[in-house]
Protein backbone atom coordinates (compact mmCIF):
# COMPACT_ATOMS: atom_id res chain seq x y z
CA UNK A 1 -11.60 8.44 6.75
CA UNK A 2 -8.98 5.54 6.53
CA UNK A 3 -7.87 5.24 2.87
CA UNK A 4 -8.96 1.52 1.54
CA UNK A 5 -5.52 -0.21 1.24
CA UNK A 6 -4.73 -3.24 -1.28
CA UNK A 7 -2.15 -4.97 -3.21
CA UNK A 8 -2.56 -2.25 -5.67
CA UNK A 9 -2.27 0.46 -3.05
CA UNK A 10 0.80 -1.10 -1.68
CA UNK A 11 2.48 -1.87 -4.47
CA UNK A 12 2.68 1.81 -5.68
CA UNK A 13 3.53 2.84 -1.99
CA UNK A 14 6.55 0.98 -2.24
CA UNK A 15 7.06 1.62 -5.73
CA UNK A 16 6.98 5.58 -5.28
CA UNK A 17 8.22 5.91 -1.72
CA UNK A 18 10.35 2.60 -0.62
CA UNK A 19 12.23 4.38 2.25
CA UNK A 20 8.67 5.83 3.90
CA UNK A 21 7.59 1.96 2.81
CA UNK A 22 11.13 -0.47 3.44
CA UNK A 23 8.60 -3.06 5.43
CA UNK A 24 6.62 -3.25 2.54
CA UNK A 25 7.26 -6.29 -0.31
CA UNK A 26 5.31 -5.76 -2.92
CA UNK A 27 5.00 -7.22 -6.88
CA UNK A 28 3.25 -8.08 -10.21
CA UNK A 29 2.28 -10.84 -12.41
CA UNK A 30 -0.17 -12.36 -14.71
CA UNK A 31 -3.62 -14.18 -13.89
CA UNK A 32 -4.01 -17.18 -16.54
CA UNK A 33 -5.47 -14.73 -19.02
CA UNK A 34 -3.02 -12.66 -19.37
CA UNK A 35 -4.35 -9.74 -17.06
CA UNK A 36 -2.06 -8.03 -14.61
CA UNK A 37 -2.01 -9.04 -10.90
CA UNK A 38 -0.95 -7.62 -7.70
CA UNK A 39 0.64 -8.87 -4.44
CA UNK A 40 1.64 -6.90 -1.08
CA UNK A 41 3.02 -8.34 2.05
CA UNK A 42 3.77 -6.65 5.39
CA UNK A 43 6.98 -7.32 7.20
CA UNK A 44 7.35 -7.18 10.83
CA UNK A 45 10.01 -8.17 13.32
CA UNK A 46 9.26 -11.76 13.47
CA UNK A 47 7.15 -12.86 9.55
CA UNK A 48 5.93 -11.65 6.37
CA UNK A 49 2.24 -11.32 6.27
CA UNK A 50 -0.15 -10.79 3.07
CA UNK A 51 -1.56 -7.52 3.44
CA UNK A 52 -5.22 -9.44 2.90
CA UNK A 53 -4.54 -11.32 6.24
CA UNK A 54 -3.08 -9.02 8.78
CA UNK A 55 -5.20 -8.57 11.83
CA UNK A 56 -2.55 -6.84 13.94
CA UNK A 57 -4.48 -3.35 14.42
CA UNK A 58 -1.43 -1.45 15.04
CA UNK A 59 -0.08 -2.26 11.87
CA UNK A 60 -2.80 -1.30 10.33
CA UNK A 61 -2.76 2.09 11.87
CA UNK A 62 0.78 2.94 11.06
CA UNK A 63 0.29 2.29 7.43
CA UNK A 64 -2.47 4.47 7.73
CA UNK A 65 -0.56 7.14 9.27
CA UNK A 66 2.35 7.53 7.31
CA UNK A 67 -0.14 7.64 4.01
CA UNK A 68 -1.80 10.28 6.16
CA UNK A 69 1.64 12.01 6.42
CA UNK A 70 1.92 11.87 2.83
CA UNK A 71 -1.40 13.16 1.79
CA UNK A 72 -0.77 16.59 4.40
CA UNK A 73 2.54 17.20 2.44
CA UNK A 74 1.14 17.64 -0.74
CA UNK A 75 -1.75 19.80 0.80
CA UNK A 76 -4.98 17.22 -0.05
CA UNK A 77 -6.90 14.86 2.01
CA UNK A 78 -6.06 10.73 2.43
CA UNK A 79 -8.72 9.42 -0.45
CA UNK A 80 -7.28 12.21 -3.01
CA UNK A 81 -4.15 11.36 -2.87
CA UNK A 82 -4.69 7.82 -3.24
CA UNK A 83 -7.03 8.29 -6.60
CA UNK A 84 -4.26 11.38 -7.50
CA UNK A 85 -0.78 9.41 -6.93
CA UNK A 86 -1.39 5.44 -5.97
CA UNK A 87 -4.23 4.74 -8.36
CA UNK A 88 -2.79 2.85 -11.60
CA UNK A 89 -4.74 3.59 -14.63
CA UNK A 90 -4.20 0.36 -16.88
């Protein structure tokens, strides 16, 4: 199963492994009350996409893929490590 990828996701991607991640821009901020906020974009040869809007499937797939490549190194499937090592407890 793909692993469900958002800001959040993204953000600690490129926060915990920029080189696997270098076309990745990703930050944080405040909403009006004061609560923490996310952003992720993708960057490819010719823009800078939000992650929300991409609908290239290819890049899609290779984010996928090297998460997949990530997960297999530390011996546990796609959707564990994203709740073990990606998901931000606030």
């Amino acid at each position: 199963m793909p692993v469900p990828i958002d800001a959040i996701v993204l953000y600690r991607l490129k926060y915990l492994y920029p080189r696997e991640f270098s076309d990745v821009e990703a930050g944080t901020g405040k909403d009006k009350k004061g609560r923490p906020t996310y952003w992720a974009k993708i960057v490819t040869e010719d823009k800078s996409q939000a992650w929300s809007r991409i609908s290239d499937y290819d890049t899609y797939w290779h984010t996928q893929t090297r998460i997949r490549t990530l997960a297999k190194a530390k011996n546990v499937a796609p959707l564990e490590f994203e709740m073990r090592h990606l998901w931000v407890a606030e």
